[in-house]
Protein backbone atom coordinates (compact mmCIF):
# COMPACT_ATOMS: atom_id res chain seq x y z
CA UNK A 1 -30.54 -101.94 5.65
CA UNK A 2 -29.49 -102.03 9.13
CA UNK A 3 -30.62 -100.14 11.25
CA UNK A 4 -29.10 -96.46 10.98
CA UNK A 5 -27.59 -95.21 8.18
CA UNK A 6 -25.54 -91.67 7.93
CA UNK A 7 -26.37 -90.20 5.24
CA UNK A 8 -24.35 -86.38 4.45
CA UNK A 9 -26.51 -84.33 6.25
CA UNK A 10 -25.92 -86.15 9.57
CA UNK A 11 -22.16 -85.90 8.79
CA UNK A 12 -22.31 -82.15 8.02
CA UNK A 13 -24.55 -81.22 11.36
CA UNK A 14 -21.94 -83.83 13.22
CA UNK A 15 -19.41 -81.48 11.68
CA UNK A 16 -20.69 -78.35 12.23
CA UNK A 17 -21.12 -79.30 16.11
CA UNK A 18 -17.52 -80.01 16.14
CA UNK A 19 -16.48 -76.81 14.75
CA UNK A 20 -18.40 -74.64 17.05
CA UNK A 21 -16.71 -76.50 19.76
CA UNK A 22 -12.99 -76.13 18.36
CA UNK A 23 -14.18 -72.29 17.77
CA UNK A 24 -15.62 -72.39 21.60
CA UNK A 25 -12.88 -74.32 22.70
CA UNK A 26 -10.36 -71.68 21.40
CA UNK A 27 -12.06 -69.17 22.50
CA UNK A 28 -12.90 -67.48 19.20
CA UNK A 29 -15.77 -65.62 20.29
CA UNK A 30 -14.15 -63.73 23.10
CA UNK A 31 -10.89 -62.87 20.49
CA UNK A 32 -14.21 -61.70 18.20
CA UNK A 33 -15.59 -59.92 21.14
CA UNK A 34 -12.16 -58.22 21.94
CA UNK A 35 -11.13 -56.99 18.20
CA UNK A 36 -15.08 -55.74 17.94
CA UNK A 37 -14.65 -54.05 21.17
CA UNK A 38 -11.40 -52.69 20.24
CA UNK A 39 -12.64 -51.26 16.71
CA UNK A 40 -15.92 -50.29 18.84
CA UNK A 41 -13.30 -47.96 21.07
CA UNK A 42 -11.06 -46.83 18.15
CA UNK A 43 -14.28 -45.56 16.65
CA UNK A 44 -15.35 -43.94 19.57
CA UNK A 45 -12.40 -42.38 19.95
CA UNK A 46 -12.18 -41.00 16.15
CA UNK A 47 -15.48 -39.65 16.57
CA UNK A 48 -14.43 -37.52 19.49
CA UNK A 49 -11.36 -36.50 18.11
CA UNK A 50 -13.54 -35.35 15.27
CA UNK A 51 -15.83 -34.15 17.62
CA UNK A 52 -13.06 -31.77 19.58
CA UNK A 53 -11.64 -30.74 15.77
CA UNK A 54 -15.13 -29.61 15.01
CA UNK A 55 -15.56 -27.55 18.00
CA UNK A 56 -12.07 -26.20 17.18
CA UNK A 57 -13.17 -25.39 13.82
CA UNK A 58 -16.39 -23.67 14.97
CA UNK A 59 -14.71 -21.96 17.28
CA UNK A 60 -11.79 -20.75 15.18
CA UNK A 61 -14.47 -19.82 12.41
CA UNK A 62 -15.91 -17.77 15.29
CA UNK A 63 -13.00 -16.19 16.39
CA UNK A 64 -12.06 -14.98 12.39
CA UNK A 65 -15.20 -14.22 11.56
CA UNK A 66 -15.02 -11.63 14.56
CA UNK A 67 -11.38 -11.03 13.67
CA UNK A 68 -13.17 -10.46 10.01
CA UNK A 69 -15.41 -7.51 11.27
CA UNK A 70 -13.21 -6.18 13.37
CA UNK A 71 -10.75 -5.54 10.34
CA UNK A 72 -13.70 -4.35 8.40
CA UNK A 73 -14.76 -2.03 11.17
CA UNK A 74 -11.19 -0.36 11.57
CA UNK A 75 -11.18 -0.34 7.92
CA UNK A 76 -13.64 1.59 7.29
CA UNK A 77 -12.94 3.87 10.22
CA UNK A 78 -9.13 4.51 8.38
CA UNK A 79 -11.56 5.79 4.67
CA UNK A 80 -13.77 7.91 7.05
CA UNK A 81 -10.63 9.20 8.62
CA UNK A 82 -8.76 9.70 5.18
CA UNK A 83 -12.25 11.10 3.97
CA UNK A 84 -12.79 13.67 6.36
CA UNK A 85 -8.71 14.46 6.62
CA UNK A 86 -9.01 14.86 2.41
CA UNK A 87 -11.79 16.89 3.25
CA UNK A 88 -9.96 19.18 5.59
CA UNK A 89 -6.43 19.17 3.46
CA UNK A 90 -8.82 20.44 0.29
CA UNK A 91 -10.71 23.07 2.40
CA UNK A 92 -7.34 24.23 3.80
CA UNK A 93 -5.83 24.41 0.53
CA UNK A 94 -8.50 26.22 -0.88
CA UNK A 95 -8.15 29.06 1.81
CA UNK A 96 -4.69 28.86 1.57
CA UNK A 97 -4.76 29.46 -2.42
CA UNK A 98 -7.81 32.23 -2.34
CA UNK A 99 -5.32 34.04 0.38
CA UNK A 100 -2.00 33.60 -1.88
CA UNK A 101 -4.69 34.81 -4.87
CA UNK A 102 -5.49 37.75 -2.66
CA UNK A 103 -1.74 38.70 -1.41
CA UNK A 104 -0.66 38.20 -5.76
CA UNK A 105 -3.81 40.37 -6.28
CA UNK A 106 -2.29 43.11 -3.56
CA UNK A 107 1.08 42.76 -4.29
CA UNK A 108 0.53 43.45 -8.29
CA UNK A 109 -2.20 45.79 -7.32
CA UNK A 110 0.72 47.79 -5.43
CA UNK A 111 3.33 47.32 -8.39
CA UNK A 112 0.77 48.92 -10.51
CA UNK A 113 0.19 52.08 -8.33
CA UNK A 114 4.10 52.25 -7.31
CA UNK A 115 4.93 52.31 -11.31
CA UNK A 116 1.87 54.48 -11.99
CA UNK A 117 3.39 56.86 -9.54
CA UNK A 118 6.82 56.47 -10.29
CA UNK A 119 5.48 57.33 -14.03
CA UNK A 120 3.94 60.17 -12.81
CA UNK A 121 6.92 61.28 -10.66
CA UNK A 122 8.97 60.90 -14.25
CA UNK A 123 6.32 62.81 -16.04
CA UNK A 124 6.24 65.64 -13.58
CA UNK A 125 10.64 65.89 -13.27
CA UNK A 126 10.52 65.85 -17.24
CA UNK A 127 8.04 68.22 -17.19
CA UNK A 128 9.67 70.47 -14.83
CA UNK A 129 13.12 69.93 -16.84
CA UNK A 130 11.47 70.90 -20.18
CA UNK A 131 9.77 73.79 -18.24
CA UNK A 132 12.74 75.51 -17.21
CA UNK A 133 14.99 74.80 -20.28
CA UNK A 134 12.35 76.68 -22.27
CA UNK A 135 12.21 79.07 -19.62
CA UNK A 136 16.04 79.64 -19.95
CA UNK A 137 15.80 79.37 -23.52
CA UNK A 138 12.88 82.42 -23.68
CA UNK A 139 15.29 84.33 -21.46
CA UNK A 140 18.45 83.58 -22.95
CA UNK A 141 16.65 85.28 -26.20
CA UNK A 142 15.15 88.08 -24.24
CA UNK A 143 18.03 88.70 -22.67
CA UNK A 144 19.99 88.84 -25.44
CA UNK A 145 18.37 91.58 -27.42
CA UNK A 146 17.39 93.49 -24.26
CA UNK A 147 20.16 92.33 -22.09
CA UNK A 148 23.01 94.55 -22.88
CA UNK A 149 20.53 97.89 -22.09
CA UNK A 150 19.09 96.33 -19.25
CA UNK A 151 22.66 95.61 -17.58
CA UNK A 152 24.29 98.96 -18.64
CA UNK A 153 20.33 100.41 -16.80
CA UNK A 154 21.45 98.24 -13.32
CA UNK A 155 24.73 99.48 -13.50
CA UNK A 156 23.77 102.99 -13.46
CA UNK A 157 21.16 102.45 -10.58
CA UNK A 158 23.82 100.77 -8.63
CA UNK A 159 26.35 103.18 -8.66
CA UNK A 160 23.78 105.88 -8.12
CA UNK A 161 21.99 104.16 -5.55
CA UNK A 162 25.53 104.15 -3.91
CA UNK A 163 26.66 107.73 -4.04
């Protein structure tokens, strides 16, 4: 065999050399370098845009979340309110209905005695009516039997009472 034989190892180191020069030559590594720098900085900058949307979230979470028990304050601020004005409307009713009780209660009370006297009154006028009919109806029959003497008796006293 003479001397130096290439056997397919030699050939592929041989064309491995060659290929990292083309790849040199062309300046693959630097285009590498560029894209990986250029992901590197589109990362970077995703990550602080998430970074600023986080802090926005956080902070609008904050700002409801006071928002949140604010509301829940005021609300419960409007049921005391409504409680206590409930309370008051109720209490104010109630006086108002034991007074309208009271002036019914006064008012009937009054309609009572006014008829009670009026009833009286009635009672009394009949009374008085009856009364003197029977009066003039005991006279009318004294009067009668005893009337005619009695008048002819005035008469007489008259007219000598005027001589």
């Amino acid at each position: 065999m003479s001397g130096f034989e290439f056997d397919a190892a030699f050939w592929a180191t041989i064309a491995l050399f060659v290929f990292i020069a083309v790849v040199i030559y062309l300046k693959v590594p630097g285009m590498i370098g560029k894209a990986l720098d250029g992901r590197i900085k589109a990362i970077e900058t995703e990550l602080a845009e998430a970074e600023r949307l986080r802090l926005e979230a956080k902070f609008l979470l904050e700002e409801y979340e006071s928002k949140r028990l604010a509301a829940t304050k005021e609300a419960e601020g409007i049921v005391a309110a409504a409680r206590e004005e409930a309370f008051r409307l109720t209490a104010e009713a109630k006086t108002s209905l034991e007074a309208l009780v009271e002036r019914r209660t006064k008012a009937v009370e009054n309609k009572i005695a006014q008829a009670e006297s009026q009833a009286i009154a009635e009672v009394r006028a009949r009374s008085a009516d009856v009364a003197v009919e029977a009066a003039r109806l005991l006279l009318a029959r004294q009067m009668s039997s005893k009337g005619d003497a009695l008048v002819d008796q005035a008469i007489r006293e008259v007219g000598s009472k005027l001589n």
